[in-house]
N, C-alpha and C. Protein backbone atom coordinates (compact mmCIF):
# COMPACT_ATOMS: atom_id res chain seq x y z
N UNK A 1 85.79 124.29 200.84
CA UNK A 1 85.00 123.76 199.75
C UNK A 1 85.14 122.25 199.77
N UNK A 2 83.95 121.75 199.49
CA UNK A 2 84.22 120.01 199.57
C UNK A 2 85.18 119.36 198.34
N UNK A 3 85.83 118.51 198.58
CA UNK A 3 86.61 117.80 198.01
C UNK A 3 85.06 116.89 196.79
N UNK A 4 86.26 117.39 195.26
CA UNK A 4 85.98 117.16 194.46
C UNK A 4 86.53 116.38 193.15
N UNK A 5 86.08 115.61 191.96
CA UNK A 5 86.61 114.52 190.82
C UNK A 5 85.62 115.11 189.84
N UNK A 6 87.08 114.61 188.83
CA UNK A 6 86.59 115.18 187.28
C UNK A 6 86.37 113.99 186.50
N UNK A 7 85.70 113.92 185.38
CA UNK A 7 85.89 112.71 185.16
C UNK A 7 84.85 112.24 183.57
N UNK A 8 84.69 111.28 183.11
CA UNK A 8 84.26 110.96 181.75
C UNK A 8 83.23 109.87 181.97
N UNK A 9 81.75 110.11 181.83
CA UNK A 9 80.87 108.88 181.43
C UNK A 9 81.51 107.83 180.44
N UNK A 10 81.53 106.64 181.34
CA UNK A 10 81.51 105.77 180.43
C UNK A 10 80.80 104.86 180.31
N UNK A 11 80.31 103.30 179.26
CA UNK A 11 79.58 102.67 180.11
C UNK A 11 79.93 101.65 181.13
N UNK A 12 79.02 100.98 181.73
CA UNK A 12 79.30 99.89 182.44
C UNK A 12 79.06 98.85 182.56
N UNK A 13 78.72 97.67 183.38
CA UNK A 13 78.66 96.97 183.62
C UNK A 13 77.52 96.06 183.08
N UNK A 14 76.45 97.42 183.16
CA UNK A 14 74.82 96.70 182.47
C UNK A 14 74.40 95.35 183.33
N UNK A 15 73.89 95.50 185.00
CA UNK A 15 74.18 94.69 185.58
C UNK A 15 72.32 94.33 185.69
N UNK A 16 71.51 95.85 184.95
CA UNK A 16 70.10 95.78 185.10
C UNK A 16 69.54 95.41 186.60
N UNK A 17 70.03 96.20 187.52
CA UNK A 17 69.85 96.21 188.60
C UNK A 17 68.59 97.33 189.20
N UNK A 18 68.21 98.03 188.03
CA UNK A 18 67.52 98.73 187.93
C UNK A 18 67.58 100.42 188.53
N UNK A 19 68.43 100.39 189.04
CA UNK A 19 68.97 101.85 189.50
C UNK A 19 70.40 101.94 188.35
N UNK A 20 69.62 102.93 187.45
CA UNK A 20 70.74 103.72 186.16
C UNK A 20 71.69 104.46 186.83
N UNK A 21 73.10 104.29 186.45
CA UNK A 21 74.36 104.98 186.85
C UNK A 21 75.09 105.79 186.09
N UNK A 22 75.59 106.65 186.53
CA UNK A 22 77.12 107.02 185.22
C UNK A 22 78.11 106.38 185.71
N UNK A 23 78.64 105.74 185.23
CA UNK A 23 79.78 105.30 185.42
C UNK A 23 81.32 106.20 185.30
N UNK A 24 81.96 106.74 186.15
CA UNK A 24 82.71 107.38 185.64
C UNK A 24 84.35 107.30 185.57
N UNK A 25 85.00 107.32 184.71
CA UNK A 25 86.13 107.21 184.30
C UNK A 25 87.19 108.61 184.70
N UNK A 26 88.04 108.33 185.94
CA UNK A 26 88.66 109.44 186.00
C UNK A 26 90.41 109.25 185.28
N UNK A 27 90.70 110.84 185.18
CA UNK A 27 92.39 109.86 184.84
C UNK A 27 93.47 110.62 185.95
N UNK A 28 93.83 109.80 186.49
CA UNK A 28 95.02 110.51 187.87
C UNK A 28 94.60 110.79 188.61
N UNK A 29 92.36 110.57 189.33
CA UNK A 29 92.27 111.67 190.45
C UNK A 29 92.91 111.49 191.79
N UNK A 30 92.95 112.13 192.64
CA UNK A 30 92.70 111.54 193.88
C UNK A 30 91.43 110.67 194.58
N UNK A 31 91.24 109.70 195.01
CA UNK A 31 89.76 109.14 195.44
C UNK A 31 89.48 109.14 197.42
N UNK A 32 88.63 109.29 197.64
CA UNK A 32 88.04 109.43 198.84
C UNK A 32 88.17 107.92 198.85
N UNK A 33 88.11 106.86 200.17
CA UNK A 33 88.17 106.26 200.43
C UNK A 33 86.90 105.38 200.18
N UNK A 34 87.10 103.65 199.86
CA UNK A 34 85.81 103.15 199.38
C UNK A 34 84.78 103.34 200.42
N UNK A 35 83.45 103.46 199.64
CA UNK A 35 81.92 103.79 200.15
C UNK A 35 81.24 104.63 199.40
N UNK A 36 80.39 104.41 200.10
CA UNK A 36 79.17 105.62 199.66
C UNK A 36 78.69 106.54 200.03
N UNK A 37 78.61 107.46 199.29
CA UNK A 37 78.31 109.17 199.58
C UNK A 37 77.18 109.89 198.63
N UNK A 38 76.84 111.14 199.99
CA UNK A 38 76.32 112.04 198.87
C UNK A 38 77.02 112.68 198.49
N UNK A 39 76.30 113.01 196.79
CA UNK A 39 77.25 113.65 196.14
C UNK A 39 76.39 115.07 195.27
N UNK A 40 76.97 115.68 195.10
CA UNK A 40 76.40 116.80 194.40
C UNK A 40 77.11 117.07 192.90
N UNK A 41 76.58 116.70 191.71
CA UNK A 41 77.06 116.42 190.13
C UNK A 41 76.70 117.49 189.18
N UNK A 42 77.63 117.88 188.69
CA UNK A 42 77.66 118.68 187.71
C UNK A 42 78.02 118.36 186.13
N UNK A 43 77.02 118.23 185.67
CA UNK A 43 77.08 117.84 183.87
C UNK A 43 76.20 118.84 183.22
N UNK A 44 76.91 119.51 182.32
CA UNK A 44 76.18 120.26 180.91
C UNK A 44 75.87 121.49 181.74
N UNK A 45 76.66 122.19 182.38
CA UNK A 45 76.01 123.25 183.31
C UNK A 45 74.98 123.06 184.13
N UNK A 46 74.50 121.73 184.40
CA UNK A 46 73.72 121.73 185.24
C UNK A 46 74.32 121.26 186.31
N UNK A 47 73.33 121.47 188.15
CA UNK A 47 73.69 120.74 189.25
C UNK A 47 72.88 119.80 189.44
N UNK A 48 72.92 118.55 189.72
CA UNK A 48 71.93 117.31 190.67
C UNK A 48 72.31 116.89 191.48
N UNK A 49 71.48 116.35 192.36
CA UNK A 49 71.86 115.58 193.45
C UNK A 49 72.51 114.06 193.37
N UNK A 50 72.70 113.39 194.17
CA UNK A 50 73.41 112.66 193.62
C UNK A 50 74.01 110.86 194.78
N UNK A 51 73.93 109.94 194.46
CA UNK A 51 74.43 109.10 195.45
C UNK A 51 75.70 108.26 194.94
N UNK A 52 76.69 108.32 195.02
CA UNK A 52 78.45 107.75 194.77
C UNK A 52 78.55 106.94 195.39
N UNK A 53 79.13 105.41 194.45
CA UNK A 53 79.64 104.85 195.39
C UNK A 53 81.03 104.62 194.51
N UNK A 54 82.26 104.52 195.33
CA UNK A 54 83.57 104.19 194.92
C UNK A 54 84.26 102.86 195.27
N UNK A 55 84.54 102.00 195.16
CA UNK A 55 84.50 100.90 195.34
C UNK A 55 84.72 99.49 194.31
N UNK A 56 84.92 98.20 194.65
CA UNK A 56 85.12 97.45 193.39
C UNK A 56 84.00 96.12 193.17
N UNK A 57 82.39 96.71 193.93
CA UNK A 57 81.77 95.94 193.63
C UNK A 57 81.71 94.65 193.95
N UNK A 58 82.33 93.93 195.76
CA UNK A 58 82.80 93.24 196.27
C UNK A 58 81.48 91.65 196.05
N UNK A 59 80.14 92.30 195.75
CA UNK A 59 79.26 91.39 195.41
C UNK A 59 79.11 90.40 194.11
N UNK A 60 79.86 90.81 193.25
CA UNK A 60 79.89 90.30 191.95
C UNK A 60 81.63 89.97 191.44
N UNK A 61 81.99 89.32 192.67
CA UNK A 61 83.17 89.09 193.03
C UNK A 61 84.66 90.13 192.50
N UNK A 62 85.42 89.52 192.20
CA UNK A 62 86.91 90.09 192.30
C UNK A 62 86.70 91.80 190.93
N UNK A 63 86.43 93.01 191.53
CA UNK A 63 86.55 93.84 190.17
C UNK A 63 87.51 94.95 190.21
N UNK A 64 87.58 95.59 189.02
CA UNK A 64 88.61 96.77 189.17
C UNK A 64 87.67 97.98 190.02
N UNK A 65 88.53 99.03 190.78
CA UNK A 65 87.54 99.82 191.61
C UNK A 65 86.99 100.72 190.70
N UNK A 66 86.05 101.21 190.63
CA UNK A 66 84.74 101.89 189.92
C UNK A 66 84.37 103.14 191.07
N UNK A 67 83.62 104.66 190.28
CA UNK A 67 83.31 105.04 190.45
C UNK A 67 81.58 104.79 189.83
N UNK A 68 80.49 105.15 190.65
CA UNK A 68 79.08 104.85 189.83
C UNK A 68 78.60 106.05 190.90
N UNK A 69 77.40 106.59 189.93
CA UNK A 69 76.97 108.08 190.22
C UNK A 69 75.37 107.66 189.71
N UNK A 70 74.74 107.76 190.96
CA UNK A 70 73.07 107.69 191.04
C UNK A 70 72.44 109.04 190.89
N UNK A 71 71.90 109.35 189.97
CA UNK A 71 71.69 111.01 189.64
C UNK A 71 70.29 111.29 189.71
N UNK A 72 70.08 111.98 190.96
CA UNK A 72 68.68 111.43 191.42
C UNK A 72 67.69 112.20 190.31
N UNK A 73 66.56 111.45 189.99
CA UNK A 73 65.59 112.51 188.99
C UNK A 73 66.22 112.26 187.58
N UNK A 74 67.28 112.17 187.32
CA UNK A 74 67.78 112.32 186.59
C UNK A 74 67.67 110.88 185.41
N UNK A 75 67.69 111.23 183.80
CA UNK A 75 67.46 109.88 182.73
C UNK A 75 67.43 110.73 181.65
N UNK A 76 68.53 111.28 181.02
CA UNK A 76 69.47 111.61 179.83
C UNK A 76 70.60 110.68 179.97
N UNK A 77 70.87 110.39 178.30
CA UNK A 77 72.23 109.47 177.96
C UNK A 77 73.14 110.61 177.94
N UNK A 78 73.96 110.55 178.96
CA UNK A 78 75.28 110.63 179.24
C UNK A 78 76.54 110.51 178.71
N UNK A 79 76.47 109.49 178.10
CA UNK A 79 77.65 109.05 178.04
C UNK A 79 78.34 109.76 176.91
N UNK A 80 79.88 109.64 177.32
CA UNK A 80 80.82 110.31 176.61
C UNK A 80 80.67 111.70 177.55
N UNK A 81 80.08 112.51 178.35
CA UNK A 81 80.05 113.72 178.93
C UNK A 81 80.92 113.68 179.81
N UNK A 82 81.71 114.77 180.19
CA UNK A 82 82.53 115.27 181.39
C UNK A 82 81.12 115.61 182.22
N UNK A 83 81.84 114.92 183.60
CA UNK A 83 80.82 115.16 184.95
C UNK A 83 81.76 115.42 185.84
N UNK A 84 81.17 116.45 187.08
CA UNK A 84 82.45 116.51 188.37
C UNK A 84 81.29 116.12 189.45
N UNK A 85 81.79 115.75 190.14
CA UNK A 85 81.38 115.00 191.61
C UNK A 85 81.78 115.94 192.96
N UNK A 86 81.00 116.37 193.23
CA UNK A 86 81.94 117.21 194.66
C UNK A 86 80.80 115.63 196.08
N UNK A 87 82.00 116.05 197.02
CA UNK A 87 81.63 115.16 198.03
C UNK A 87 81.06 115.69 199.15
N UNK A 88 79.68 115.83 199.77
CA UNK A 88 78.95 116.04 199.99
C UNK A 88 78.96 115.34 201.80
N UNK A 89 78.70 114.66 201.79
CA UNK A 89 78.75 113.62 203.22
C UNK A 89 78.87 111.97 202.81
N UNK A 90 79.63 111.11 203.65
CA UNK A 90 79.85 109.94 204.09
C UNK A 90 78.59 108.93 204.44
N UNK A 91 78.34 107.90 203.60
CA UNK A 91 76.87 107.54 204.18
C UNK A 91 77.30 106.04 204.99
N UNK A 92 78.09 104.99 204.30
CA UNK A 92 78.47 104.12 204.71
C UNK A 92 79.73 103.92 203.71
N UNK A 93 80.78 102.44 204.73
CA UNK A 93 82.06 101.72 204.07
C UNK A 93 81.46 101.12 202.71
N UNK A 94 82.20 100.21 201.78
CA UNK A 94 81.61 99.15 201.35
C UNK A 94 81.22 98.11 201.57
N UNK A 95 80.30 97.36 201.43
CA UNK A 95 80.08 95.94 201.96
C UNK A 95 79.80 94.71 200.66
N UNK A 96 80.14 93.72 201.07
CA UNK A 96 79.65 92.75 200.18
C UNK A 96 78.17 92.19 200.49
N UNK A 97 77.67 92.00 199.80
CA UNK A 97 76.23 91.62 199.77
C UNK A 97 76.00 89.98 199.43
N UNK A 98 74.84 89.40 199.94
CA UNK A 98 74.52 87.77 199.84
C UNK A 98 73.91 87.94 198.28
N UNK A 99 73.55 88.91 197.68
CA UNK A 99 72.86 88.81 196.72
C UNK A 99 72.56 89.88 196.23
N UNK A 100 72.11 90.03 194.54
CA UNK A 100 72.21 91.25 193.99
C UNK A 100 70.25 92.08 194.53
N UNK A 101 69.52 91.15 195.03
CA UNK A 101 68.34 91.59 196.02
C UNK A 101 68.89 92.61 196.59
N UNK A 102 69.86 91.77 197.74
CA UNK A 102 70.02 92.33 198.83
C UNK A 102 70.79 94.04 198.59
N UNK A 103 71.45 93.98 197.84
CA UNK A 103 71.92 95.09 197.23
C UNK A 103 71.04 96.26 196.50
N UNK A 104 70.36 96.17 195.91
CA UNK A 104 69.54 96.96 195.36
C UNK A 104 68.48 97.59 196.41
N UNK A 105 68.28 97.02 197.74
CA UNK A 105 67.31 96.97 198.81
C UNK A 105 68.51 98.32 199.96
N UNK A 106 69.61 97.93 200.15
CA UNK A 106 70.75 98.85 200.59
C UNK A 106 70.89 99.91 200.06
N UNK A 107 70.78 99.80 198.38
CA UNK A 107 71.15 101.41 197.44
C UNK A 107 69.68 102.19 197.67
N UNK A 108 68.67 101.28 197.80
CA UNK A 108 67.40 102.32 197.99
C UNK A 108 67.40 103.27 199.30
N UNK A 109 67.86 102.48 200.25
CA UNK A 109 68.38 102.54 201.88
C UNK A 109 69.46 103.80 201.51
N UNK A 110 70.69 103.50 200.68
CA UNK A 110 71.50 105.45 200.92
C UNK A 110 70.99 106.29 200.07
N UNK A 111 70.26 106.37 199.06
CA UNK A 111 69.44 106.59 198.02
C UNK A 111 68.77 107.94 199.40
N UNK A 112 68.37 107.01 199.92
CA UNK A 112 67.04 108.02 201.30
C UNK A 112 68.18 108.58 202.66
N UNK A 113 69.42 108.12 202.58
CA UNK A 113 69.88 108.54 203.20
C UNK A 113 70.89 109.91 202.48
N UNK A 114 71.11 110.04 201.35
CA UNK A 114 71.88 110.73 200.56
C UNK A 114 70.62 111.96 200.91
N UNK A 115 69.66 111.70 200.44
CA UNK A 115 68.38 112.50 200.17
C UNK A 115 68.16 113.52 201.55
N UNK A 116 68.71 112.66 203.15
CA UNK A 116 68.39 113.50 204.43
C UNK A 116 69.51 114.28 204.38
N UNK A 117 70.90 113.62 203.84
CA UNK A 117 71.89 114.32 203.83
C UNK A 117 72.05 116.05 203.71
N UNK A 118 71.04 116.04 201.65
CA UNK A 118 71.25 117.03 200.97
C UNK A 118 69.89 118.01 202.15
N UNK A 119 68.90 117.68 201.96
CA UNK A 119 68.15 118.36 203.54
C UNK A 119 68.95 119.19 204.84
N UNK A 120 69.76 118.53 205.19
CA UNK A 120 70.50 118.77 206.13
C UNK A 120 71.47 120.06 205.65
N UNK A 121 72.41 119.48 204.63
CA UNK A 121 73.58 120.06 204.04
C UNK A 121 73.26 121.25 203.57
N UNK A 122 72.22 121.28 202.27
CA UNK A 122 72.12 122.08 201.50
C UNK A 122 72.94 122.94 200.98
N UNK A 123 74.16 122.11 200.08
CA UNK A 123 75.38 123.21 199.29
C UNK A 123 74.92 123.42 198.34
N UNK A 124 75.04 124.53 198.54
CA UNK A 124 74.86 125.55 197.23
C UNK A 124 73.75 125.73 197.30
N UNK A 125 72.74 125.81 197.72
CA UNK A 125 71.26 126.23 197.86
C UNK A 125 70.60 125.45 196.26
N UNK A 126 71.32 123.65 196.32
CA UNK A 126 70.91 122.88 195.41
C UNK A 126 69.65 122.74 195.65
């Protein structure tokens, strides 16, 4: 079974980057190593698909490491909800970016790569 995190919407950053996140707050998990993944999310009994990145946001200089959860389709307020994350496939490391452009142009980029992933993968007959 894929390696999985429990964890608490909280908010974030509000960086208006235009791709909406959950931000999530774990307490004690274990973490997969920084990057980005697909992910497959579970909130309110439901499943979605999903793009993770774990990491401390190396573009908007020095931060604490963050979990953020791209929930594809997805635009209900969240917050305050328990969500679990199972890990799905590896898309890329983290990188720092020249600019918050250039960044938002990359998340669209694993966004479509998360997307061939779940194609490929198909857990759980999501």
């Amino acid at each position: 079974r894929p390696f999985f995190m429990d964890g608490k919407v909280v908010k974030g950053k509000k960086r208006g980057l235009g791709i909406p996140t959950a931000n999530l707050k774990t307490d004690g998990e274990l973490m997969p190593r920084e990057g980005v993944y697909a992910t497959r999310v579970e909130i309110g009994g439901g499943k979605f698909k999903g793009a993770t990145n774990i990491g401390c946001n190396p573009t908007f200089g020095k931060n604490r490491l963050s979990v953020e959860t791209h929930i594809l389709g997805f635009r209900k307020n969240i917050y305050g909800k328990k969500l679990r994350l199972y890990f799905i496939g590896r898309i890329r490391g983290e990188k720092r970016f020249r600019n918050p452009k250039e960044l938002v142009r990359q998340i669209r980029k694993d966004i479509k790569t998360a997307k061939r992933i779940w194609r490929r993968e198909k857990p759980w007959n999501l």
